[in-house]
C-alpha atoms as a PDB file:
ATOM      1  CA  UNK A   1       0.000   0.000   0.000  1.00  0.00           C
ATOM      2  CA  UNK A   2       1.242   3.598  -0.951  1.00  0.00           C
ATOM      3  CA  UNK A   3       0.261   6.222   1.194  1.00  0.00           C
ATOM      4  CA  UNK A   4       0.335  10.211   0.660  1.00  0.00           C
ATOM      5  CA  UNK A   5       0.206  13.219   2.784  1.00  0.00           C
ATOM      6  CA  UNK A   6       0.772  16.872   3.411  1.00  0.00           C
ATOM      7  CA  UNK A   7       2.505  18.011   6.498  1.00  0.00           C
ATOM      8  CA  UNK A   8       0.625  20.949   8.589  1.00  0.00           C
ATOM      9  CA  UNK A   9       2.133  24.119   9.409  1.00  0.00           C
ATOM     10  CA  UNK A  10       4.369  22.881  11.740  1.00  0.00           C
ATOM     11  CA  UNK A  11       5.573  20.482   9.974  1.00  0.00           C
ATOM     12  CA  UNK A  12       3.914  17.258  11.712  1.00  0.00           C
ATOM     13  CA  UNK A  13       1.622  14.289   9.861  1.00  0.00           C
ATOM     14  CA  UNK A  14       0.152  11.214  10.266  1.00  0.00           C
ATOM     15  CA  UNK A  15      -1.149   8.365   9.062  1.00  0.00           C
ATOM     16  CA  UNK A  16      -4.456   6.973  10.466  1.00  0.00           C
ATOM     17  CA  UNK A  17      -6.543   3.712  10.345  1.00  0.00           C
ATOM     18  CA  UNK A  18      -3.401   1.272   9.019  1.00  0.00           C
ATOM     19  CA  UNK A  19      -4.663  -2.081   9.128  1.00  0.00           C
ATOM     20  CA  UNK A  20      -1.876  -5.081   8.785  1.00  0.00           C
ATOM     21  CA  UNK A  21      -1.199  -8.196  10.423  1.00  0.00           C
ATOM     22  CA  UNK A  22       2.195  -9.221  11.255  1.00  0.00           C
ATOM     23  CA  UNK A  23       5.664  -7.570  10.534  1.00  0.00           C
ATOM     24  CA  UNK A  24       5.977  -5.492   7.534  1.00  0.00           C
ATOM     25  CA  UNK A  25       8.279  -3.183   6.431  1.00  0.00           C
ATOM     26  CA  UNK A  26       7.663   0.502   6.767  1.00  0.00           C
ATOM     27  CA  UNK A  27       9.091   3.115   4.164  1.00  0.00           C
ATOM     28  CA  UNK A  28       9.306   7.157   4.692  1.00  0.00           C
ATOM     29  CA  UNK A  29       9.899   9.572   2.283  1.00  0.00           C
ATOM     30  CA  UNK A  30       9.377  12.878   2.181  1.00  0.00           C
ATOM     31  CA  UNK A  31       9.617  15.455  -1.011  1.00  0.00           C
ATOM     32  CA  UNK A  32       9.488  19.243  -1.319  1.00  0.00           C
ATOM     33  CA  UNK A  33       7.174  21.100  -3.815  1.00  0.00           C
ATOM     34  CA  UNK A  34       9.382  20.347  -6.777  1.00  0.00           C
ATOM     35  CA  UNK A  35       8.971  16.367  -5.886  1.00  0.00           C
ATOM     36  CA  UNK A  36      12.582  16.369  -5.174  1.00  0.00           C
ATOM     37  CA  UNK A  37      13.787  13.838  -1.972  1.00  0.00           C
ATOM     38  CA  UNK A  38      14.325  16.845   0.952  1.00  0.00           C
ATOM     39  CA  UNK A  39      14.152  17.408   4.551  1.00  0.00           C
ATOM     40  CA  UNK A  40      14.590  15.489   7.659  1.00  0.00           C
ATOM     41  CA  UNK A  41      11.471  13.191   9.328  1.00  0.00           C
ATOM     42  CA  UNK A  42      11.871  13.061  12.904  1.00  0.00           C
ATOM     43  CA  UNK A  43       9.033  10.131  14.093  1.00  0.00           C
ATOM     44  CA  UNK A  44       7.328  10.009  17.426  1.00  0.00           C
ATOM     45  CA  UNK A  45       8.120   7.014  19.419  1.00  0.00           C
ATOM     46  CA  UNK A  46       6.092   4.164  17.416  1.00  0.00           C
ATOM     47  CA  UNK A  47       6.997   1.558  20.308  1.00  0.00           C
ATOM     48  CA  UNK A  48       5.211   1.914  24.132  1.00  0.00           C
ATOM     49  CA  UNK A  49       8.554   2.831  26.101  1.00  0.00           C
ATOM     50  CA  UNK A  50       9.360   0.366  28.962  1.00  0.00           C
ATOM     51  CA  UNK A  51       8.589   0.934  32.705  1.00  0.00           C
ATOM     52  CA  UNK A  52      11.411   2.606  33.834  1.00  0.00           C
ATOM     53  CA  UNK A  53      13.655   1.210  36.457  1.00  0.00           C
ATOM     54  CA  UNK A  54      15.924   3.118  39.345  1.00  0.00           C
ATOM     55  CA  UNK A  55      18.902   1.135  40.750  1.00  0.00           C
ATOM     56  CA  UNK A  56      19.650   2.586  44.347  1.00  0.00           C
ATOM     57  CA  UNK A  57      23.295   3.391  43.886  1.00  0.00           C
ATOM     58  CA  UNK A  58      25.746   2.060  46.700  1.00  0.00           C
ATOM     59  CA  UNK A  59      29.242   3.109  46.962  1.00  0.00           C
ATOM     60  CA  UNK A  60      31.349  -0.228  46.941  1.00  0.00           C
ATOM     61  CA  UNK A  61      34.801  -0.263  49.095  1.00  0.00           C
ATOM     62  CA  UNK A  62      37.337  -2.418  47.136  1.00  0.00           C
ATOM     63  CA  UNK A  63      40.615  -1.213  49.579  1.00  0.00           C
ATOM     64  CA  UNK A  64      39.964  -4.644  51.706  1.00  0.00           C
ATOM     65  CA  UNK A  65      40.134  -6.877  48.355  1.00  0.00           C
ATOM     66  CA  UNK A  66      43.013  -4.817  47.322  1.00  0.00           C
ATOM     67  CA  UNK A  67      44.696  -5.132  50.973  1.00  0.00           C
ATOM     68  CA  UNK A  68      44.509  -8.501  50.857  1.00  0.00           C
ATOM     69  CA  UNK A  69      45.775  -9.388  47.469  1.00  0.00           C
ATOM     70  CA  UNK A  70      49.050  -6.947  48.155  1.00  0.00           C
ATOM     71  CA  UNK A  71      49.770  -8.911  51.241  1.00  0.00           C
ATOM     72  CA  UNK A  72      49.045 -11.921  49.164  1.00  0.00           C
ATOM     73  CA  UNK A  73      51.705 -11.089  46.889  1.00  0.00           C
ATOM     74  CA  UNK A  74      53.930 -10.035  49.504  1.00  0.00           C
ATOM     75  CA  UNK A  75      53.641 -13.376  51.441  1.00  0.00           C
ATOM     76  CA  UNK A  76      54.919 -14.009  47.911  1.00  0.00           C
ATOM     77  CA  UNK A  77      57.793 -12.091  47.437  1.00  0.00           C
ATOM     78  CA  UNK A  78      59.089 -13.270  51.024  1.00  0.00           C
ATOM     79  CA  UNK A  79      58.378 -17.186  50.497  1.00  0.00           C
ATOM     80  CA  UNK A  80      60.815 -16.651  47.393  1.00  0.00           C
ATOM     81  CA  UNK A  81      63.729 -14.274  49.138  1.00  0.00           C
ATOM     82  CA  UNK A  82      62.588 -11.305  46.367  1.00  0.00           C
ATOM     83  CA  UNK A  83      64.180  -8.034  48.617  1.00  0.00           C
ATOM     84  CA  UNK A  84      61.322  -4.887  48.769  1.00  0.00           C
ATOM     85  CA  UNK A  85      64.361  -2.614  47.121  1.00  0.00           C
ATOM     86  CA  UNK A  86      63.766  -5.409  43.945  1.00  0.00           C
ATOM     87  CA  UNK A  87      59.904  -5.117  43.795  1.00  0.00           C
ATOM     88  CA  UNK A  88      58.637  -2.826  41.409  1.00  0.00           C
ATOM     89  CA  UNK A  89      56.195   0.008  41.447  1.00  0.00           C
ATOM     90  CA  UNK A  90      52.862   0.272  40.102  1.00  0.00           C
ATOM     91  CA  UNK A  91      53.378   0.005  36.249  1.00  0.00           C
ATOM     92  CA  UNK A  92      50.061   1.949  34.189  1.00  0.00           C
ATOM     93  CA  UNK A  93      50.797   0.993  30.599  1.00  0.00           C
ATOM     94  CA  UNK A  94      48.450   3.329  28.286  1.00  0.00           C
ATOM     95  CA  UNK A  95      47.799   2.425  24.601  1.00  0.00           C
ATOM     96  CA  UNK A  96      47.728   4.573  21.866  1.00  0.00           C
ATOM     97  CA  UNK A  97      46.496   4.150  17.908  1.00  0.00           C
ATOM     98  CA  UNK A  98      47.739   0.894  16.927  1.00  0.00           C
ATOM     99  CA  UNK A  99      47.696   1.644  13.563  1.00  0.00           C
ATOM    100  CA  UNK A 100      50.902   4.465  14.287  1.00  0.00           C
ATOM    101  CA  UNK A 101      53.832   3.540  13.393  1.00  0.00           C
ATOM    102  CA  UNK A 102      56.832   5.024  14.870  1.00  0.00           C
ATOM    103  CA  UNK A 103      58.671   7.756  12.931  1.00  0.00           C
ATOM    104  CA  UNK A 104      62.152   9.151  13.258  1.00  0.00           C
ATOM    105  CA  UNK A 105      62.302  12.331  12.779  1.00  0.00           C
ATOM    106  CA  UNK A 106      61.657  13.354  16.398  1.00  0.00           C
ATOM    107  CA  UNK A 107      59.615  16.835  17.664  1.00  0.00           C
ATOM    108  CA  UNK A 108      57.920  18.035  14.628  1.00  0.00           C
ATOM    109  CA  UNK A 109      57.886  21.689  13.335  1.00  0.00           C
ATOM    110  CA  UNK A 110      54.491  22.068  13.418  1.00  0.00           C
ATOM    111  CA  UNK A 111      51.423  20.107  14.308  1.00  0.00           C
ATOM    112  CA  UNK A 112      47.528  19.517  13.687  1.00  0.00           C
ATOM    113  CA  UNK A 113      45.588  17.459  15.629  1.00  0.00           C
ATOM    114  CA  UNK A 114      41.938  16.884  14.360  1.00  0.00           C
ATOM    115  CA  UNK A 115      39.038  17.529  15.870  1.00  0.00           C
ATOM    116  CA  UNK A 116      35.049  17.867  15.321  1.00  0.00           C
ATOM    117  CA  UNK A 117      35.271  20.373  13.096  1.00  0.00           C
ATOM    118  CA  UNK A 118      37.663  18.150  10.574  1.00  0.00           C
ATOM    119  CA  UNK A 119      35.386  15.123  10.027  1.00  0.00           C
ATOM    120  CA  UNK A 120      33.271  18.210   8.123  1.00  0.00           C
ATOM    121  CA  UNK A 121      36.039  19.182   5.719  1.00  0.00           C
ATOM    122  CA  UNK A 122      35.305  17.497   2.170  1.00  0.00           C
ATOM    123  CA  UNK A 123      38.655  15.518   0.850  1.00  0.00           C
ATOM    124  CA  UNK A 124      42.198  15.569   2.541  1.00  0.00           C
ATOM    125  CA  UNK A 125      43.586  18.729   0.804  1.00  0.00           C
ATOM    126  CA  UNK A 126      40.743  20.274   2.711  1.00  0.00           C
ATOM    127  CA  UNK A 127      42.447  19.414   6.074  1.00  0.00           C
ATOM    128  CA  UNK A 128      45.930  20.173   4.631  1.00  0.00           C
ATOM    129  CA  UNK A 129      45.429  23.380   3.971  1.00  0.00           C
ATOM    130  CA  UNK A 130      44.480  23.666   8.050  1.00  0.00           C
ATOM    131  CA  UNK A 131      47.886  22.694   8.821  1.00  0.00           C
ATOM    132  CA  UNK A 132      50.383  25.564   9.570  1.00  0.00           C
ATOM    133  CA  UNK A 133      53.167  25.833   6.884  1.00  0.00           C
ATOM    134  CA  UNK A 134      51.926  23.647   4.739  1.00  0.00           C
ATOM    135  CA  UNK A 135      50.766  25.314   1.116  1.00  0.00           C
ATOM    136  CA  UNK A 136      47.894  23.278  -1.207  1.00  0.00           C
ATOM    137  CA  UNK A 137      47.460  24.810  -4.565  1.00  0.00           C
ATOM    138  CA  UNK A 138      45.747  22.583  -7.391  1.00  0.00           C
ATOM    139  CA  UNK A 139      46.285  19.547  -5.146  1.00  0.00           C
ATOM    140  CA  UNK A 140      49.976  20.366  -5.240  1.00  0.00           C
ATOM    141  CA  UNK A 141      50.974  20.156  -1.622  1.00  0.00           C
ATOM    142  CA  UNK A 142      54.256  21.655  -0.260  1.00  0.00           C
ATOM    143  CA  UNK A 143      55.866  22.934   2.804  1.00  0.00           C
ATOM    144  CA  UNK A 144      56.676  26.649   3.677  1.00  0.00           C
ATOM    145  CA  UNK A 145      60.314  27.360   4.186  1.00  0.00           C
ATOM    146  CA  UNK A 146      61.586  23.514   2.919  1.00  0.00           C
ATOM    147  CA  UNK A 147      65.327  23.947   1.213  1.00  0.00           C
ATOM    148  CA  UNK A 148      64.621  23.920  -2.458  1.00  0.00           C
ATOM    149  CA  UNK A 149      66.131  21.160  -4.455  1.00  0.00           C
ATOM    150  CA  UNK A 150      66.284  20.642  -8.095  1.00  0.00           C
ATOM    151  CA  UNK A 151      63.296  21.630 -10.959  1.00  0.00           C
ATOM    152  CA  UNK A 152      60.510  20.784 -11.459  1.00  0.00           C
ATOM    153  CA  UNK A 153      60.004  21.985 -14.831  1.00  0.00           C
ATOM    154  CA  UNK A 154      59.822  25.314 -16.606  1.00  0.00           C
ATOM    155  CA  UNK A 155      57.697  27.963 -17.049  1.00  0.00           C
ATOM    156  CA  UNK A 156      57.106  29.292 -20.970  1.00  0.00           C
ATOM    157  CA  UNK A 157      59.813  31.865 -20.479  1.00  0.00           C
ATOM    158  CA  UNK A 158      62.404  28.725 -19.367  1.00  0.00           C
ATOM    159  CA  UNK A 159      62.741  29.951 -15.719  1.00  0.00           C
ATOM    160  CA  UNK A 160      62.973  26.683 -13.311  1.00  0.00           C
ATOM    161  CA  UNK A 161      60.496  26.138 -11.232  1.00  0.00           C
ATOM    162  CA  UNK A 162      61.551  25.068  -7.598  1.00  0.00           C
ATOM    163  CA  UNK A 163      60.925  21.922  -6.399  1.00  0.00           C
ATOM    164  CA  UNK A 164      59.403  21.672  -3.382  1.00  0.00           C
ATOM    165  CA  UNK A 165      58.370  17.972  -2.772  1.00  0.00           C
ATOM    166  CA  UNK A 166      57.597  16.831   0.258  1.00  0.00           C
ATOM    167  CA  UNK A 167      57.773  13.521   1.749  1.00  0.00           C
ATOM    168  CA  UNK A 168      54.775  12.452   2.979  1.00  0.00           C
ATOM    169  CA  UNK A 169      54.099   9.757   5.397  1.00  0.00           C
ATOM    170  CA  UNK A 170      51.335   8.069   5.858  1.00  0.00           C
ATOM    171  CA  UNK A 171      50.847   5.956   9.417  1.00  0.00           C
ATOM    172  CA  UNK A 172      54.717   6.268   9.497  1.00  0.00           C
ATOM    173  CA  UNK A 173      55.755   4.886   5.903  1.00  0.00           C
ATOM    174  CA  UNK A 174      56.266   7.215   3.056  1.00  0.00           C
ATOM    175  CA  UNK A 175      53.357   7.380   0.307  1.00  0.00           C
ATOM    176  CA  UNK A 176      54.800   5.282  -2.907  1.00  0.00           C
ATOM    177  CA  UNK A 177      51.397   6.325  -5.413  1.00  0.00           C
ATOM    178  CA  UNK A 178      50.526   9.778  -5.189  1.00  0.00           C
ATOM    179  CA  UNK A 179      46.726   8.771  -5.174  1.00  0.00           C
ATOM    180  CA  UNK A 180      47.330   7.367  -1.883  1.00  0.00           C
ATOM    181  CA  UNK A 181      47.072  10.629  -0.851  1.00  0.00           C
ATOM    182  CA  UNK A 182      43.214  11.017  -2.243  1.00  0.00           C
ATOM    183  CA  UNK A 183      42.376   7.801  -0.844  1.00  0.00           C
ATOM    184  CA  UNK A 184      42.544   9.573   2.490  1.00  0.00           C
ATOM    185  CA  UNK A 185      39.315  10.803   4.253  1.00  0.00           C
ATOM    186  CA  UNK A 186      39.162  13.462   6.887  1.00  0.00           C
ATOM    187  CA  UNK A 187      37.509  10.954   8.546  1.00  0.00           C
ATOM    188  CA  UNK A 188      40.299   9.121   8.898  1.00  0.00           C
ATOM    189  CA  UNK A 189      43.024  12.048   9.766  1.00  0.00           C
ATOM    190  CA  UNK A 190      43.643  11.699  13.610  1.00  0.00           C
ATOM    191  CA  UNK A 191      47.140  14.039  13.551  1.00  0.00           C
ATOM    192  CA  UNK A 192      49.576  15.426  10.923  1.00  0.00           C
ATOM    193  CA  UNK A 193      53.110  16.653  11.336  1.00  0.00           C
ATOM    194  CA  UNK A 194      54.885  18.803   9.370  1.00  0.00           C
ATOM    195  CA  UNK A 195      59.053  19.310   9.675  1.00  0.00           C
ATOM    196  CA  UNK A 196      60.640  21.870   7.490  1.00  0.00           C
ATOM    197  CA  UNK A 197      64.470  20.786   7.552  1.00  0.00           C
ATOM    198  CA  UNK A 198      66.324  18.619   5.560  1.00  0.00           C
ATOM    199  CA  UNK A 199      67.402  16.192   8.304  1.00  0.00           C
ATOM    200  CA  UNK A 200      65.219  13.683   7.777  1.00  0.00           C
ATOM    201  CA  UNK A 201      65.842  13.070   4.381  1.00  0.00           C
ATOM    202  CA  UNK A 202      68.782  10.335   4.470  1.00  0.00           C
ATOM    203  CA  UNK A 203      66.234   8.081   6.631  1.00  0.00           C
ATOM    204  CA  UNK A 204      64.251   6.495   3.877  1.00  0.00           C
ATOM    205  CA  UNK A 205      65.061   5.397   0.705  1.00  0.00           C
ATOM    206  CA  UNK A 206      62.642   7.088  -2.101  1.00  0.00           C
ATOM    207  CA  UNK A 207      62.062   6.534  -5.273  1.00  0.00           C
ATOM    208  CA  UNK A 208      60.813  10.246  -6.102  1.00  0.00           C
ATOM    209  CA  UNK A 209      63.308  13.137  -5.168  1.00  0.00           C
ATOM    210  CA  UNK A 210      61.848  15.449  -2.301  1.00  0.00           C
ATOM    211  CA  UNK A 211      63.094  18.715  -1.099  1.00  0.00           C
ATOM    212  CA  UNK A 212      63.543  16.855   2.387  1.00  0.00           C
ATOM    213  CA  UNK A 213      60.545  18.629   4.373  1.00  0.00           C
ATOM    214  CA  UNK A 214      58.034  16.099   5.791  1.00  0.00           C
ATOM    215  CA  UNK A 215      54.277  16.292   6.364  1.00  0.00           C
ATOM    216  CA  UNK A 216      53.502  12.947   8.525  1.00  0.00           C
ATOM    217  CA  UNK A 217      49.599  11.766   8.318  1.00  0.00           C
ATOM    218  CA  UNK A 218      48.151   9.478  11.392  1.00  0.00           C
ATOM    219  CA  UNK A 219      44.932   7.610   9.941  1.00  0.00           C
ATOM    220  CA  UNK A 220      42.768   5.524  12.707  1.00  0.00           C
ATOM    221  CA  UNK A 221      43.190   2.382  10.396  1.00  0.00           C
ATOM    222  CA  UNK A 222      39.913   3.305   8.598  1.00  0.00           C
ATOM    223  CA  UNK A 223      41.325   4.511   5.797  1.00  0.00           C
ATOM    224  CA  UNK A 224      38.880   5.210   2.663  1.00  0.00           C
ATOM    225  CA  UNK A 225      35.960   3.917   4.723  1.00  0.00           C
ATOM    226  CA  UNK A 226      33.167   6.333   4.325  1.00  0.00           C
ATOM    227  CA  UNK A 227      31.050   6.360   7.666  1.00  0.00           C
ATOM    228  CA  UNK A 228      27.492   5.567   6.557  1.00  0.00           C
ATOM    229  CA  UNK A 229      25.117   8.416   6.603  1.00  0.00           C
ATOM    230  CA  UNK A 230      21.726   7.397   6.090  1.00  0.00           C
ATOM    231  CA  UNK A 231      19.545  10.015   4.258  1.00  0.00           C
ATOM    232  CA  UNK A 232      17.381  11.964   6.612  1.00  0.00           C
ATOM    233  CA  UNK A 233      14.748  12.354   4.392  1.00  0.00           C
ATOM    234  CA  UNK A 234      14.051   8.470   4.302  1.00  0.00           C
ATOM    235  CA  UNK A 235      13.169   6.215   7.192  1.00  0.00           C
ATOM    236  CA  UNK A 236      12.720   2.330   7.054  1.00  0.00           C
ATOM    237  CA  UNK A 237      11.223   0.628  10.014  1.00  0.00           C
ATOM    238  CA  UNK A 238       9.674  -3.168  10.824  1.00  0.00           C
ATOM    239  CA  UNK A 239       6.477  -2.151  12.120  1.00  0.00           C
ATOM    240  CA  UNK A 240       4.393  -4.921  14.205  1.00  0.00           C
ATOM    241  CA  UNK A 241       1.224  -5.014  13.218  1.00  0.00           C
ATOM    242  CA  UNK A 242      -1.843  -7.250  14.488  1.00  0.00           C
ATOM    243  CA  UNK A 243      -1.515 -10.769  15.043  1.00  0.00           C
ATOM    244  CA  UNK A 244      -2.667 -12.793  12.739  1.00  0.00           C
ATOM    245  CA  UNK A 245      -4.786 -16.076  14.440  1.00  0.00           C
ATOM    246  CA  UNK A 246      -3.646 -19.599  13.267  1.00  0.00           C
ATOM    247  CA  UNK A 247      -6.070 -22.102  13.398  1.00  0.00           C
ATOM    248  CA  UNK A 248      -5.007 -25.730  14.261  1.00  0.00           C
ATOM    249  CA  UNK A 249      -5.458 -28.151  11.203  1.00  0.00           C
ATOM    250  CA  UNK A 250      -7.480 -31.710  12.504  1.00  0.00           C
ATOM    251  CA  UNK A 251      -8.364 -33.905   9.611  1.00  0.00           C
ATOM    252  CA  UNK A 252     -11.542 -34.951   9.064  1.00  0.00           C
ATOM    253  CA  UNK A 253     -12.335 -38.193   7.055  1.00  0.00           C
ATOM    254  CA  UNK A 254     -15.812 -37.025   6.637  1.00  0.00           C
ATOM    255  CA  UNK A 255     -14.511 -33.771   4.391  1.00  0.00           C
ATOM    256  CA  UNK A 256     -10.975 -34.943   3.178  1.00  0.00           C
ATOM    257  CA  UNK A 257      -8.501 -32.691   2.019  1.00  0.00           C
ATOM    258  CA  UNK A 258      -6.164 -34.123  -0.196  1.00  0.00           C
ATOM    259  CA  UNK A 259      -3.061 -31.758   0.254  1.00  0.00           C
ATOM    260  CA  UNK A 260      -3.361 -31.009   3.484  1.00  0.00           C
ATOM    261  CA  UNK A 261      -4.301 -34.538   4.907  1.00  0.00           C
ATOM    262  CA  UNK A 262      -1.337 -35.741   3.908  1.00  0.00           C
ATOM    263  CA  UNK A 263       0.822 -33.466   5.722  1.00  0.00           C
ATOM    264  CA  UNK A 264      -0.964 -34.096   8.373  1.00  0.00           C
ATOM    265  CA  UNK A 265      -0.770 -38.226   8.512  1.00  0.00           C
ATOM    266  CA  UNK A 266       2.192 -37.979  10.517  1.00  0.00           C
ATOM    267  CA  UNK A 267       2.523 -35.001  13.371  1.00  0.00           C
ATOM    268  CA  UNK A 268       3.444 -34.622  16.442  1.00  0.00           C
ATOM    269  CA  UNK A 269       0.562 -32.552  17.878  1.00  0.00           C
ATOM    270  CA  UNK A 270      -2.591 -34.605  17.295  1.00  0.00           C
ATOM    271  CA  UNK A 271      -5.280 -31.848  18.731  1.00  0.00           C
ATOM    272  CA  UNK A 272      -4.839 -28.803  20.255  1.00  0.00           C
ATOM    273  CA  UNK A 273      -7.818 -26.541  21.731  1.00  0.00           C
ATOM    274  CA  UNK A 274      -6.792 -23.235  24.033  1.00  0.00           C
ATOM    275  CA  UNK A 275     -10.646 -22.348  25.025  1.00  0.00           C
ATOM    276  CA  UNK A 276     -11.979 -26.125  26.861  1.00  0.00           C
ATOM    277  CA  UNK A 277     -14.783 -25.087  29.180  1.00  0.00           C
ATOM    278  CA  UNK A 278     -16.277 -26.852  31.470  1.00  0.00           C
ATOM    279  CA  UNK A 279     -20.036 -27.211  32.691  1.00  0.00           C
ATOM    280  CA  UNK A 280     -21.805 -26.732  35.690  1.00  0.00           C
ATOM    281  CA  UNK A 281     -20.935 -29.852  36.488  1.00  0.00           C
ATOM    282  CA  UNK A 282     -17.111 -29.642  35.971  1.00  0.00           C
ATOM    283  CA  UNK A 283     -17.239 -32.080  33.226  1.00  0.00           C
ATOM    284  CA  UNK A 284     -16.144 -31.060  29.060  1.00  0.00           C
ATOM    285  CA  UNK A 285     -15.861 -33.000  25.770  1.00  0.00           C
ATOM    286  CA  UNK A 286     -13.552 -32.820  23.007  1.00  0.00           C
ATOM    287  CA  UNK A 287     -13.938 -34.806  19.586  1.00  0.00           C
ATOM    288  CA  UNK A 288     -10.725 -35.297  17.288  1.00  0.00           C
ATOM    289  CA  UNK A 289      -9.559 -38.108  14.919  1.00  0.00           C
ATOM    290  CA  UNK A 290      -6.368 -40.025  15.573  1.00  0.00           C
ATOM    291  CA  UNK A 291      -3.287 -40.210  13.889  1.00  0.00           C
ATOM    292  CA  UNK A 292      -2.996 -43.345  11.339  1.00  0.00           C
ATOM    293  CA  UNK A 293       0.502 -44.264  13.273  1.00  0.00           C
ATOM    294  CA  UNK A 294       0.456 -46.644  15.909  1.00  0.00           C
ATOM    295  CA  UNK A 295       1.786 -44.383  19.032  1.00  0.00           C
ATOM    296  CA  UNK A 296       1.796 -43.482  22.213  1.00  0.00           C
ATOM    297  CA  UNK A 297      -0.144 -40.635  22.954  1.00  0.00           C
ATOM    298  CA  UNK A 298       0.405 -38.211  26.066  1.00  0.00           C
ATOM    299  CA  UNK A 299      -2.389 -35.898  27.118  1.00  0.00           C
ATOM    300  CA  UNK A 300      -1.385 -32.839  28.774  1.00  0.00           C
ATOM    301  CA  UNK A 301      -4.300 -30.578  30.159  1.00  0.00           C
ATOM    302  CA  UNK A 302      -3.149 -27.402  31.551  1.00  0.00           C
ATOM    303  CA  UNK A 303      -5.575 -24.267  32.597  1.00  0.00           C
ATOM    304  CA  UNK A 304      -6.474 -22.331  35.933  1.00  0.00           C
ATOM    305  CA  UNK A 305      -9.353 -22.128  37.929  1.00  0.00           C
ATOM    306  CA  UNK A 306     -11.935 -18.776  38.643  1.00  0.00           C
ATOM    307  CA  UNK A 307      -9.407 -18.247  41.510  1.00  0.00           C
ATOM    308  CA  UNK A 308      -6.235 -18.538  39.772  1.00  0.00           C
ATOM    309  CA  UNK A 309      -4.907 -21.959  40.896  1.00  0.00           C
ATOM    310  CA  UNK A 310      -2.968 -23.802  38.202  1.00  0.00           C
ATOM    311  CA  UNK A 311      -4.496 -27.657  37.155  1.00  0.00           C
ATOM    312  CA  UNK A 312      -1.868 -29.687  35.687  1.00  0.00           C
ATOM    313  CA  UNK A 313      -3.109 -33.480  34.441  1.00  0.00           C
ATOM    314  CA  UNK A 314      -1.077 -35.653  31.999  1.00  0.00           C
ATOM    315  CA  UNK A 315      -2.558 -39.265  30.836  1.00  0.00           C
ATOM    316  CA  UNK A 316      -0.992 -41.425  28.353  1.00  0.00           C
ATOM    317  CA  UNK A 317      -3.636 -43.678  25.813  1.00  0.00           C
ATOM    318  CA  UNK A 318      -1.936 -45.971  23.179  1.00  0.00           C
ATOM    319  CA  UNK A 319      -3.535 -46.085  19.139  1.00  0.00           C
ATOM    320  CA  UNK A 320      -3.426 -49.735  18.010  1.00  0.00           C
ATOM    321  CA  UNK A 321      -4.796 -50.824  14.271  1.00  0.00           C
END
């Protein structure tokens, strides 16, 4: 079914008298005058929220546990001659980005760490133009005050053109394709160093010549992976709608159904019946056909009385040819 409606004034609709049994699927989308996919749909809450719950808080003393496990591990140190000057201090071992990889060029010239504001920025040159000393024209990145070494190429007149390459390092190895570069979200940019000197050079072998400066890139390992932003003008929901009543198959030899007989020769379940009253005088009757397999059968009656006491009964009969 395809429904369609106008919003009011401010902004809210609605959708009345759905009628559906079970799950379905629910699709939103909303349009502006033109027809064109726009705007953001905020839904109420479709599902009742639970009862809420309070947990009284208690403040919980752990300085006995940890008493007892340092003597512990002094009894320890004593049973195997280990002198107190010998023992160790507390030891808090932090981890970082395990996707760094340690670089040798040492304090950095410059530095930008990202932040909120970067994950908006649209492609890397975006953030590298953020970074102080570092110069993007034309995707053409270089670093401010690098030693110049070599041409490039020429300009019409036949002036060189300086060449100011950097090397660039990405998570701590230097960039071999230059598209690696564009691969890079600013989703992914955690930190990037820049150092101007020449030092650093002689530490990696390159393939390309660079001017020696350095602009260093930390990624968070999820490099090219664009986050997934789902479209705010389109919600899709599993709705639950009303349930839809099964009714128990019994075979009956009087009206035979062919297809469904048959599934039913063999089952497990030979009759089942939620609603068994009984009469004034405590007694009920139910009528069902047997299975065609010579079995067992258990009968389980379970209910509850008018004053909500539980009746359990099980009986076994046995269906013979």
């Amino acid at each position: 079914n395809i429904f369609n409606t106008v919003t009011d004034t401010i902004g809210r609709f609605q959708f009345e008298n759905l009628m559906f049994s079970g799950k379905t699927n629910m699709y939103l989308n909303t349009r502006d005058e033109k027809g064109k996919f726009r705007g953001e749909i905020v839904l109420d809450s479709i599902e009742q929220a639970p009862i809420a719950v309070k947990f009284k808080k208690e403040i919980i003393d752990f300085s006995a546990t940890d008493n007892l496990f340092a003597d512990n591990v002094l009894k320890k140190f004593t049973a195997f001659g280990v002198k107190p000057e010998n023992i160790l201090k507390e030891v808090l071992i932090k981890s970082k980005n395990k996707f760094v990889r340690p670089v040798f060029y040492g304090v950095p010239d410059f530095s930008y760490v990202a932040d909120k504001n970067t994950k908006n920025l649209t492609t890397i040159y975006d953030v590298l133009e953020k970074v102080p000393s570092v110069l993007v024209v034309d995707r053409a990145v270089s670093v401010i005050g690098a030693s110049v070494v070599g041409v490039r190429d020429e300009t019409p007149e036949g002036k060189p053109i300086p060449k100011n390459t950097p090397l660039i390092l990405i998570d701590g190895s230097p960039m071999i394709d230059t598209r690696e570069l564009d691969w890079i979200l600013p989703t992914d940019v955690e930190k990037i160093d820049v150092i101007q000197s020449s030092i650093v050079k002689d530490l990696y072998i390159l393939e390309n010549e660079s001017d020696g400066s350095v602009i260093s890139i930390f990624t968070n390992g999820n490099r090219g992976n664009k986050p997934k932003k789902d479209p705010f003008h389109s919600i899709k929901q599993e709705l639950e709608g009303f349930y839809t009543a099964r009714v128990f198959y019994m075979p009956d030899p009087e009206k035979p159904n062919e297809e469904l007989d048959k599934k039913a020769a063999v089952r497990n379940t030979i009759y089942w019946n939620p609603y068994v009253h009984p009469d004034k005088t405590g007694n009920a009757a139910v009528n069902y056909f047997n299975t065609k397999v010579e079995t067992k059968v258990k009968v389980a009656l379970e209910g509850i009385t008018g004053g909500g006491i539980p009746v359990v009964r099980n009986v076994f009969y046995t269906i013979k040819k």
